[in-house]
Structure formats: C-alpha cells, structure tokens
PDB file of N, CA and C in Angstrom:
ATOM      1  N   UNK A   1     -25.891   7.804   6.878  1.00  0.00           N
ATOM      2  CA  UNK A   1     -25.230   6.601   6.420  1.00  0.00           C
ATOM      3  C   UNK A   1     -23.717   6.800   6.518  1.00  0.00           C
ATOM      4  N   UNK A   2     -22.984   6.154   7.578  1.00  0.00           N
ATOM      5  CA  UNK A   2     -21.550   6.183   7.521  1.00  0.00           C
ATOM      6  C   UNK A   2     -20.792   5.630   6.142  1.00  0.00           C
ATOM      7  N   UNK A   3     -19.447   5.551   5.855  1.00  0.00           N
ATOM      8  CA  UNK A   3     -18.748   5.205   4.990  1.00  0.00           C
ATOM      9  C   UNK A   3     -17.930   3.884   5.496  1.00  0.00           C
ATOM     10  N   UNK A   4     -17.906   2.771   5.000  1.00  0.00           N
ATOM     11  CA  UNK A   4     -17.050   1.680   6.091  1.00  0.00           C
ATOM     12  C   UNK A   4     -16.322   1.506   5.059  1.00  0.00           C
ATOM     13  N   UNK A   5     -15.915   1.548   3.748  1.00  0.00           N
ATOM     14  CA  UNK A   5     -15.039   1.468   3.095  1.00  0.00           C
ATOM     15  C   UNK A   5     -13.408   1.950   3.575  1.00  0.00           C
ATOM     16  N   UNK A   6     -12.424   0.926   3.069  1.00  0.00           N
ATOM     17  CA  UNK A   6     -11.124   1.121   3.894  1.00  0.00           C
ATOM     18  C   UNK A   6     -10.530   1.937   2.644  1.00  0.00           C
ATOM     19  N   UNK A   7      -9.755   3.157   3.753  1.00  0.00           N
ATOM     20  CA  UNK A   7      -8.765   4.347   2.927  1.00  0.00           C
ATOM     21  C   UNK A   7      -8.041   3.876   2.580  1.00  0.00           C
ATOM     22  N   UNK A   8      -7.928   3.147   1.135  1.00  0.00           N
ATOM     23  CA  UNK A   8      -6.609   2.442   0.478  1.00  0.00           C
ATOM     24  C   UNK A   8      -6.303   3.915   0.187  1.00  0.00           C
ATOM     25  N   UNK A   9      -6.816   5.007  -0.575  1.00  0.00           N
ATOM     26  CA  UNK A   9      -5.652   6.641  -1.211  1.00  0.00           C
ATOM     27  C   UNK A   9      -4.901   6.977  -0.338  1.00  0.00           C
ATOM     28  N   UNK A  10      -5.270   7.186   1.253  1.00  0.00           N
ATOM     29  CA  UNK A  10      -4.641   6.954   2.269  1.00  0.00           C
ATOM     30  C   UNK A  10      -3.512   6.417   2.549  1.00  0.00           C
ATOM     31  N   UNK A  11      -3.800   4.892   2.816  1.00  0.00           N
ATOM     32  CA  UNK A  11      -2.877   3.799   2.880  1.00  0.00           C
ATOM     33  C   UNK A  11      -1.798   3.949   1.768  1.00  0.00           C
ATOM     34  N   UNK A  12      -2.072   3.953   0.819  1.00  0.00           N
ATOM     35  CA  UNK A  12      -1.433   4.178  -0.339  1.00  0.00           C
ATOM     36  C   UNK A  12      -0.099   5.597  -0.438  1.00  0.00           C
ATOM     37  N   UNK A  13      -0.762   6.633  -0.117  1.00  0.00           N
ATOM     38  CA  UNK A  13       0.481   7.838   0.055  1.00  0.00           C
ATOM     39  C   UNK A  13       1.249   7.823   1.408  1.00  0.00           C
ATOM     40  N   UNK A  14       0.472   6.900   2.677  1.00  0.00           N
ATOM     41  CA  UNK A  14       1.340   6.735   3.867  1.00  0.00           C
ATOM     42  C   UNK A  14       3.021   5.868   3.649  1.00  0.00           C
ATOM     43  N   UNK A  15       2.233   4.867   2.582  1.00  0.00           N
ATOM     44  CA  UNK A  15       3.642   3.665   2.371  1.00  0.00           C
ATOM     45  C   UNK A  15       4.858   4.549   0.864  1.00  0.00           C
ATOM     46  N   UNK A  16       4.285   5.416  -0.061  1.00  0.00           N
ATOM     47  CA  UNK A  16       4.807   5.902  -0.171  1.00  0.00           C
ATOM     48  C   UNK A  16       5.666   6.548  -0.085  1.00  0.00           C
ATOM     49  N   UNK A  17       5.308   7.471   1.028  1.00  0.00           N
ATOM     50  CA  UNK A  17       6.299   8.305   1.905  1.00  0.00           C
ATOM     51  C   UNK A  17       7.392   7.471   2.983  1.00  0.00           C
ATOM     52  N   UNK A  18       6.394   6.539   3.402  1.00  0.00           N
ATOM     53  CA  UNK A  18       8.001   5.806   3.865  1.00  0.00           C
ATOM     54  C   UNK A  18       8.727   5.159   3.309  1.00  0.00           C
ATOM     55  N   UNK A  19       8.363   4.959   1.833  1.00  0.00           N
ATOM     56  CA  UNK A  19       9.453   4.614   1.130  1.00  0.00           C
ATOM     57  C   UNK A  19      10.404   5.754   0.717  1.00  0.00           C
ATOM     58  N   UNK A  20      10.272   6.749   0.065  1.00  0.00           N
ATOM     59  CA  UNK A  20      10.835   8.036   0.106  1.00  0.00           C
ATOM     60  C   UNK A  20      11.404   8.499   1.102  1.00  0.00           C
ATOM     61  N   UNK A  21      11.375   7.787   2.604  1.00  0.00           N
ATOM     62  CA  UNK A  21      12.374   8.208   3.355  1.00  0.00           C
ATOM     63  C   UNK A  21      12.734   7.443   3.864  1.00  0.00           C
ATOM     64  N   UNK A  22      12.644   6.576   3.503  1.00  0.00           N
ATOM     65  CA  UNK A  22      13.718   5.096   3.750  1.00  0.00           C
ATOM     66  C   UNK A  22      14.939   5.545   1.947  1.00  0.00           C
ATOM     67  N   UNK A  23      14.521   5.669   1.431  1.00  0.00           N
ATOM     68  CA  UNK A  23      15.892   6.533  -0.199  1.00  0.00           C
ATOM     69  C   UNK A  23      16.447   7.822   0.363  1.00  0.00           C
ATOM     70  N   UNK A  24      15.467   7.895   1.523  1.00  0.00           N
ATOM     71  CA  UNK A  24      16.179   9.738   1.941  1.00  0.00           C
ATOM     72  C   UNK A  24      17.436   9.195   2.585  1.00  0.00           C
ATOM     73  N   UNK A  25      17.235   8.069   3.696  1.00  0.00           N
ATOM     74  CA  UNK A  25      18.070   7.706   4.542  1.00  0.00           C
ATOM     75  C   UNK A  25      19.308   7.519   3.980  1.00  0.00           C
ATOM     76  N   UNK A  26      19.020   6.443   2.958  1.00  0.00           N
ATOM     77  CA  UNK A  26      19.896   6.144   1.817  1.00  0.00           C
ATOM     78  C   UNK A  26      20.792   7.259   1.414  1.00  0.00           C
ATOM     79  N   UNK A  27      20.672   8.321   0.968  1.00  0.00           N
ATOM     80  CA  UNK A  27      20.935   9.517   1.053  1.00  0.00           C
ATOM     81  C   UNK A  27      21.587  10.030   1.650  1.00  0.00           C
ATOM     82  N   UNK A  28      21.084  10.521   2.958  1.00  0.00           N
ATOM     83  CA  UNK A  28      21.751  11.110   3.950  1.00  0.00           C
ATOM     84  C   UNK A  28      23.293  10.106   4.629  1.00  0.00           C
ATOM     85  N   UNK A  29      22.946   8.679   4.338  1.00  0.00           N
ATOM     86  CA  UNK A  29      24.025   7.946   5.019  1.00  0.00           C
ATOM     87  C   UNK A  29      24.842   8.074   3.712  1.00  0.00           C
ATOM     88  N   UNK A  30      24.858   8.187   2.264  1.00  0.00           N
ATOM     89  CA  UNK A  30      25.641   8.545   0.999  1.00  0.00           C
ATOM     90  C   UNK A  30      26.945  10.154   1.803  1.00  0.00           C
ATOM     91  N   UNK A  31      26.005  10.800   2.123  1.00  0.00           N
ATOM     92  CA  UNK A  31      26.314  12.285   2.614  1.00  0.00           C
ATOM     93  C   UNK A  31      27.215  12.254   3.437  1.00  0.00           C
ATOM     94  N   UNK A  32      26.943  11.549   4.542  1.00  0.00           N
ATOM     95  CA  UNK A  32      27.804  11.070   5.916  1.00  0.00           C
ATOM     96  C   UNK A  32      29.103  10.219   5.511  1.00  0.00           C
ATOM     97  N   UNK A  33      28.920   9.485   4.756  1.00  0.00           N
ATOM     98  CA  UNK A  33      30.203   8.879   3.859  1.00  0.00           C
ATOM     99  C   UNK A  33      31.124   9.474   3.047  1.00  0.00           C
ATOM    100  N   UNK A  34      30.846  10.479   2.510  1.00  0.00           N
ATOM    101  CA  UNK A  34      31.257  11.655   1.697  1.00  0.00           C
ATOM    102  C   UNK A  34      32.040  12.280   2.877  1.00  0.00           C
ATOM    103  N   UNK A  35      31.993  12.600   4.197  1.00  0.00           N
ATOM    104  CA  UNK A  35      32.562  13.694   4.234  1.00  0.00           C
ATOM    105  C   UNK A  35      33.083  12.533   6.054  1.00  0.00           C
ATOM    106  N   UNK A  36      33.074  11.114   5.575  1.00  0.00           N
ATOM    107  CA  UNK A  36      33.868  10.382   6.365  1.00  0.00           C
ATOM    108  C   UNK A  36      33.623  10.289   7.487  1.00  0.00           C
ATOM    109  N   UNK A  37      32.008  10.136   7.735  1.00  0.00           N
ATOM    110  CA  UNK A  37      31.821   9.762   9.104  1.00  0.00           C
ATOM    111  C   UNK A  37      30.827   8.669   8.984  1.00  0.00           C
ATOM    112  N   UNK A  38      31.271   7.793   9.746  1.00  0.00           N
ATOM    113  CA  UNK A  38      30.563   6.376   9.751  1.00  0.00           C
ATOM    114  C   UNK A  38      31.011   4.579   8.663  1.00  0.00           C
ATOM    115  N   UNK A  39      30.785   5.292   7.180  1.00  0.00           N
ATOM    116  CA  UNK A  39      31.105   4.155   6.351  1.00  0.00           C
ATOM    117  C   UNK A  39      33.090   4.283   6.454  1.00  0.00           C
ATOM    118  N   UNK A  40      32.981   2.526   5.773  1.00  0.00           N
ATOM    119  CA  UNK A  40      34.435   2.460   5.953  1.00  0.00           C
ATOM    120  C   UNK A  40      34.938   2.443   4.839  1.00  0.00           C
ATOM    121  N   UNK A  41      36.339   2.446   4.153  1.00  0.00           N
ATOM    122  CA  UNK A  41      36.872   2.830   3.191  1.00  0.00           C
ATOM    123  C   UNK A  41      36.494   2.153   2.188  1.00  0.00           C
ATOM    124  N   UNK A  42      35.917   0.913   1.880  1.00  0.00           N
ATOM    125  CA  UNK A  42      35.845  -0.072   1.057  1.00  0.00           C
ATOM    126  C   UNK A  42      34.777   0.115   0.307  1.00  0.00           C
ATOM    127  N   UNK A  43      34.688  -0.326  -0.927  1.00  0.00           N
ATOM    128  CA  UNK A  43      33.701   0.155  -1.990  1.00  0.00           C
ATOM    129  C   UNK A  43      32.170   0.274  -1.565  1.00  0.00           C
ATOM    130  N   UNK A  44      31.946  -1.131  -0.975  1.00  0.00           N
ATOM    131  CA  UNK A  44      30.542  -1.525  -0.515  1.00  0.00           C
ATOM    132  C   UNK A  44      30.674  -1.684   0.744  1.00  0.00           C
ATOM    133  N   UNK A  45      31.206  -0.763   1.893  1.00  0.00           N
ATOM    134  CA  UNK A  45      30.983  -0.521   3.162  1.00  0.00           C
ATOM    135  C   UNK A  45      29.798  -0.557   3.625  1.00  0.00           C
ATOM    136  N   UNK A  46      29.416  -0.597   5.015  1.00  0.00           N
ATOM    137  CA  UNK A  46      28.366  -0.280   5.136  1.00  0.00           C
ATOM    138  C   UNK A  46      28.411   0.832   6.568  1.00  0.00           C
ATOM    139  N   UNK A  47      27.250   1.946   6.474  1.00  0.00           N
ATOM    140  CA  UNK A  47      26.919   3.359   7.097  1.00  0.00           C
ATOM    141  C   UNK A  47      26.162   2.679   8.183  1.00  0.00           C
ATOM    142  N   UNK A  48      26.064   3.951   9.414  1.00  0.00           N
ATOM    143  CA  UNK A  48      25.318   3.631  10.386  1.00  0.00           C
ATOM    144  C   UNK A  48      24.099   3.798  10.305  1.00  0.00           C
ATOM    145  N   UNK A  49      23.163   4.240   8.938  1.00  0.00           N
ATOM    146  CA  UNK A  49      22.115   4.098   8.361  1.00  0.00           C
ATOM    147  C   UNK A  49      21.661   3.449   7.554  1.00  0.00           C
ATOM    148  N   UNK A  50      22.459   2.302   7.376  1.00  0.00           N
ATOM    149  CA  UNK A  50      22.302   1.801   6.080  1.00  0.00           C
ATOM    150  C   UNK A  50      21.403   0.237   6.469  1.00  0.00           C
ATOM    151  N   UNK A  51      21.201  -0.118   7.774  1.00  0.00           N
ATOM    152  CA  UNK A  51      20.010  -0.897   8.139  1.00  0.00           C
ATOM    153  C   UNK A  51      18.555  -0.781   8.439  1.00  0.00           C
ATOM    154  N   UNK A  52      18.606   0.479   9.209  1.00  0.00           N
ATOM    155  CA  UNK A  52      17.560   1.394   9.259  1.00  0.00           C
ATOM    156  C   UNK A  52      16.599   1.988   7.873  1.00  0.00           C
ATOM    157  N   UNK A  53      17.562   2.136   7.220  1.00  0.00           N
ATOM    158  CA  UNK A  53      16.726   2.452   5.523  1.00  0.00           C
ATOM    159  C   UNK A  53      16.676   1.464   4.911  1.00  0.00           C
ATOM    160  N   UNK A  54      17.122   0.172   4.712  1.00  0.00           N
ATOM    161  CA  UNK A  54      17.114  -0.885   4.185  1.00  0.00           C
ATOM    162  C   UNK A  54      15.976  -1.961   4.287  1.00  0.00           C
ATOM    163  N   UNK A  55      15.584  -1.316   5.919  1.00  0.00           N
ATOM    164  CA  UNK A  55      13.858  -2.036   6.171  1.00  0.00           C
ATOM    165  C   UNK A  55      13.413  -1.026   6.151  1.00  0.00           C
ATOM    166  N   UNK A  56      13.267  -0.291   6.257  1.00  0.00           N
ATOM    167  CA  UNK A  56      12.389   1.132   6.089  1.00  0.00           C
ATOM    168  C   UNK A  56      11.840   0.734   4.819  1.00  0.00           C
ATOM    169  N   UNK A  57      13.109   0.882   3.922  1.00  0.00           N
ATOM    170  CA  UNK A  57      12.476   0.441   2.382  1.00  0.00           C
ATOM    171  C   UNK A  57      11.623  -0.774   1.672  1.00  0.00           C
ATOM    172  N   UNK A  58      12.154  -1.812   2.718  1.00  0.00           N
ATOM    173  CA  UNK A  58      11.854  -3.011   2.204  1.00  0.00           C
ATOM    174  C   UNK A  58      10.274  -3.007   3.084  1.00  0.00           C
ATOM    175  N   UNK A  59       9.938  -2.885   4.008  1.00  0.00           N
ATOM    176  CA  UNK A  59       8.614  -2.949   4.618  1.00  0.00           C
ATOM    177  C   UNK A  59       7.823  -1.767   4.090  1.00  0.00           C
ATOM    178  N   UNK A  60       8.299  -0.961   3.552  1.00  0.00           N
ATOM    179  CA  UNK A  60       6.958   0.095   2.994  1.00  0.00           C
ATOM    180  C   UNK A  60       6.813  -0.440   1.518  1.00  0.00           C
ATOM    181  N   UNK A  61       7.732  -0.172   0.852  1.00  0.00           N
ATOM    182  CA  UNK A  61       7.862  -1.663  -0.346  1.00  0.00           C
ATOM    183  C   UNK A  61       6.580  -2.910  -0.728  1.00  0.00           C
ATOM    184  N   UNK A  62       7.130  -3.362   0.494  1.00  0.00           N
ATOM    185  CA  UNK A  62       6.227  -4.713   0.516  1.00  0.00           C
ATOM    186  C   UNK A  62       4.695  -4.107   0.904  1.00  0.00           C
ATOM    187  N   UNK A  63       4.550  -2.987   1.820  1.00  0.00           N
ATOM    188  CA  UNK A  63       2.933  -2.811   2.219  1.00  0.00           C
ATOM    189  C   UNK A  63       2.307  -1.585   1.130  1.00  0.00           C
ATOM    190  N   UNK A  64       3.230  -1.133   0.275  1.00  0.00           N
ATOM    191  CA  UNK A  64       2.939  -0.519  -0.784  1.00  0.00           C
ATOM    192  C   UNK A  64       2.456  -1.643  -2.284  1.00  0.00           C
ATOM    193  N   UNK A  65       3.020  -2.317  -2.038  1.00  0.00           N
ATOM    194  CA  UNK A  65       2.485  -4.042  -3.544  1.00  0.00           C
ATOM    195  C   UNK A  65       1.076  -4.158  -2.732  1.00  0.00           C
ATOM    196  N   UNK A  66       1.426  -4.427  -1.296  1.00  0.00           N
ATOM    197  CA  UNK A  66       0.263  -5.240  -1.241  1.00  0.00           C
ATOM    198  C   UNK A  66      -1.111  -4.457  -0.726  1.00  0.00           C
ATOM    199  N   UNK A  67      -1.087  -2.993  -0.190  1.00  0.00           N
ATOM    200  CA  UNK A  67      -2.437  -2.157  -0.508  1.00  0.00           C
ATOM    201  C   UNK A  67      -2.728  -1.977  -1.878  1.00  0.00           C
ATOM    202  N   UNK A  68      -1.716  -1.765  -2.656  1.00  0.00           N
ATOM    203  CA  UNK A  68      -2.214  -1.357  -4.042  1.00  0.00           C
ATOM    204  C   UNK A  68      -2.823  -2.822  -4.783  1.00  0.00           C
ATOM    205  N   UNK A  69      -2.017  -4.217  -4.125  1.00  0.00           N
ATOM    206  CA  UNK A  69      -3.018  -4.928  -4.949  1.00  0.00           C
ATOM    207  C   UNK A  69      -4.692  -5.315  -4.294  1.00  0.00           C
ATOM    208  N   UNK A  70      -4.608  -5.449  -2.961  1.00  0.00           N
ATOM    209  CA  UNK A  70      -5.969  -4.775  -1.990  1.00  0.00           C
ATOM    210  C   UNK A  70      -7.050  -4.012  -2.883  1.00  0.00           C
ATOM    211  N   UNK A  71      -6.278  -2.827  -3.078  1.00  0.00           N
ATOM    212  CA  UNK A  71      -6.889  -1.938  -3.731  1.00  0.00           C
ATOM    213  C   UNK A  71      -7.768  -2.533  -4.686  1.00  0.00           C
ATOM    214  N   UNK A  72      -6.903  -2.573  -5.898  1.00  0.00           N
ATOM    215  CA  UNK A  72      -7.213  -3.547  -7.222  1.00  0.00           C
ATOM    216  C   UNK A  72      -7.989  -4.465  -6.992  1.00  0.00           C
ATOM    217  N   UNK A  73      -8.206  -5.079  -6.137  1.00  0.00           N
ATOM    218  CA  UNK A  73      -9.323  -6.352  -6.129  1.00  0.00           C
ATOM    219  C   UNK A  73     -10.236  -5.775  -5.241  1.00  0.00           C
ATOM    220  N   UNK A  74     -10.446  -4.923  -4.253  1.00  0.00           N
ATOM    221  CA  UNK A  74     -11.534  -4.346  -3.843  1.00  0.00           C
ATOM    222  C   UNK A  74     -12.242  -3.630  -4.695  1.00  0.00           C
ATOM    223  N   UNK A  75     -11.467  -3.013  -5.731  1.00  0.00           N
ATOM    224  CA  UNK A  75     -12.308  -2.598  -6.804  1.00  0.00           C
ATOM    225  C   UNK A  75     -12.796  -3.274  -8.007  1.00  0.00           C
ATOM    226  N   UNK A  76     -12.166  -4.622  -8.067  1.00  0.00           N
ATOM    227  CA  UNK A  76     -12.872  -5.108  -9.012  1.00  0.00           C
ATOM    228  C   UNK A  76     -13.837  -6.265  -8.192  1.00  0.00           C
ATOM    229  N   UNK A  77     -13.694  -6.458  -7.683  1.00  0.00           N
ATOM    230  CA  UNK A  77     -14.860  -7.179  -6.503  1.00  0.00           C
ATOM    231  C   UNK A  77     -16.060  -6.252  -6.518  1.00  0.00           C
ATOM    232  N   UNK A  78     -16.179  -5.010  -5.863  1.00  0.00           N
ATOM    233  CA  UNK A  78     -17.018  -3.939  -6.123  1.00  0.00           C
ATOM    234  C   UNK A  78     -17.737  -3.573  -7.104  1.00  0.00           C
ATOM    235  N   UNK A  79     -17.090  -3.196  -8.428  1.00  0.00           N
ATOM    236  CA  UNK A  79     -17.350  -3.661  -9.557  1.00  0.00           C
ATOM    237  C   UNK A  79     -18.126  -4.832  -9.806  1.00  0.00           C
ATOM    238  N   UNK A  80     -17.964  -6.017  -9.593  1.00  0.00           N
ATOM    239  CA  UNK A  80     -19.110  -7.296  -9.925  1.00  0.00           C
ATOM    240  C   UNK A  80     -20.114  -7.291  -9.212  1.00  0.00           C
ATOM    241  N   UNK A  81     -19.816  -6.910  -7.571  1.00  0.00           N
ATOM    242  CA  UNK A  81     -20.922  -6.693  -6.713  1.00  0.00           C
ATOM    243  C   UNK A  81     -22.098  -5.695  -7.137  1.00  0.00           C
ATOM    244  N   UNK A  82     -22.273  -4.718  -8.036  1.00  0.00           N
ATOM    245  CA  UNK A  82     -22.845  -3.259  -8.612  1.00  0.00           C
ATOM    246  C   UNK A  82     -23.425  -3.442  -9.606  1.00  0.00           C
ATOM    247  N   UNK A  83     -22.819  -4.860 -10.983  1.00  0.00           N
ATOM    248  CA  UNK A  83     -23.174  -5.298 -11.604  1.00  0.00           C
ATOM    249  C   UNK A  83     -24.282  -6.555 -11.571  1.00  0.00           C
ATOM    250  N   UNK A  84     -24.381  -7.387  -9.989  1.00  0.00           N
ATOM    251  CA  UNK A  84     -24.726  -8.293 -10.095  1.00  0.00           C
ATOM    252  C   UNK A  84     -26.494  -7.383  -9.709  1.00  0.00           C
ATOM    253  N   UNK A  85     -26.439  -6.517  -9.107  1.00  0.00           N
ATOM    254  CA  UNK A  85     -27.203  -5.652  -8.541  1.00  0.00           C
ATOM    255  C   UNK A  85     -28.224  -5.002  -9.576  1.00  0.00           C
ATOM    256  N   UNK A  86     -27.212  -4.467 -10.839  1.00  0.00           N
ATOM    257  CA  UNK A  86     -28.071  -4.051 -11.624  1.00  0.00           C
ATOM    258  C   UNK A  86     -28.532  -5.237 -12.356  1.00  0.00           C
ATOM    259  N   UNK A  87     -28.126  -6.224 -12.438  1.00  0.00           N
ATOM    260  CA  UNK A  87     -28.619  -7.205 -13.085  1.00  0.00           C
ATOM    261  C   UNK A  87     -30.247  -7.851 -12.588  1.00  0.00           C
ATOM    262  N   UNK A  88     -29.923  -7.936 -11.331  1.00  0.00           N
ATOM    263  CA  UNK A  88     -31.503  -8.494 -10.378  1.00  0.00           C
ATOM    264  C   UNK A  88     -32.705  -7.411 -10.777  1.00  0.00           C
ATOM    265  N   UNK A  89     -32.299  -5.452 -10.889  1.00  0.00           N
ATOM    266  CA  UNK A  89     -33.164  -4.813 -10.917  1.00  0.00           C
ATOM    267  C   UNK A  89     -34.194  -5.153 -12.270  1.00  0.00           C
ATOM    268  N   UNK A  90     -33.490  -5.539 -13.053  1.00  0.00           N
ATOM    269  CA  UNK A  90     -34.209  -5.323 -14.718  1.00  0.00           C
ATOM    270  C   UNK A  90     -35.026  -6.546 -14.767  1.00  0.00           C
TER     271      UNK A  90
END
C-alpha cells in the first residue's frame, strides 16, 4: 500500500528555510552597507540585495501561511473523514 498523502513537514521546513535566507540576505546586504559597498548614504537607502530578499521573504512568507493552513484543514478534514468511518462501523 503506497502513501499518497502530501509532505506538508516537508513543505513546511522547505518555506522556512527560505525565509531564513531571504533575513540572511537582509543581513548580509546590512554587512555590505557597513563597510560601504552598495547602499547609499541615506537612512533608508536601498542595497543591491535588498530586492532579492524582499521577495525571497515575501514568497516563502506567503507559501509558509498557506501550507501551514493546507496543513490545518487536511487535518481536520481527515479527522471527520476517520470519525465518520467509525461511526458507520458500530
């Protein structure tokens, strides 16, 4: 008997991590500014990384809400489906 159930734990630590390095980016372009290469003098400049991590963040972000709410309703869907099951046996 195969498994067809979808790897949300999976899915779930993949969008993670690209969120964590979409803040790394963030980071590293902080670093590059510090020591004056790329951002420009002004308070809220912007780095030659600072678009690249900005969707990085915002698209793992968004597919991190929406596996985890996936998740959540595949399991409570599952849940009623198991219940309706034991219900027919008795």
């Amino acid at each position: 008997m195969t498994d067809k159930r979808f790897p949300f734990p999976k899915l779930v630590v993949v969008m993670a991590v690209g969120l964590l390095v979409g803040a790394g980016l963030c980071g590293l372009d902080f670093a590059l500014a510090a020591h004056g290469i790329g951002k420009s003098t002004q308070e809220f400049g912007v780095g030659p990384l600072d678009g690249l991590s900005l969707a990085v963040m915002v698209f793992s972000a968004a597919g991190l809400g929406l596996s985890l709410a996936a998740w959540l309703l595949a399991a409570i869907f599952r849940g009623m489906r198991s219940e309706d099951k034991s219900d027919g046996q008795q």
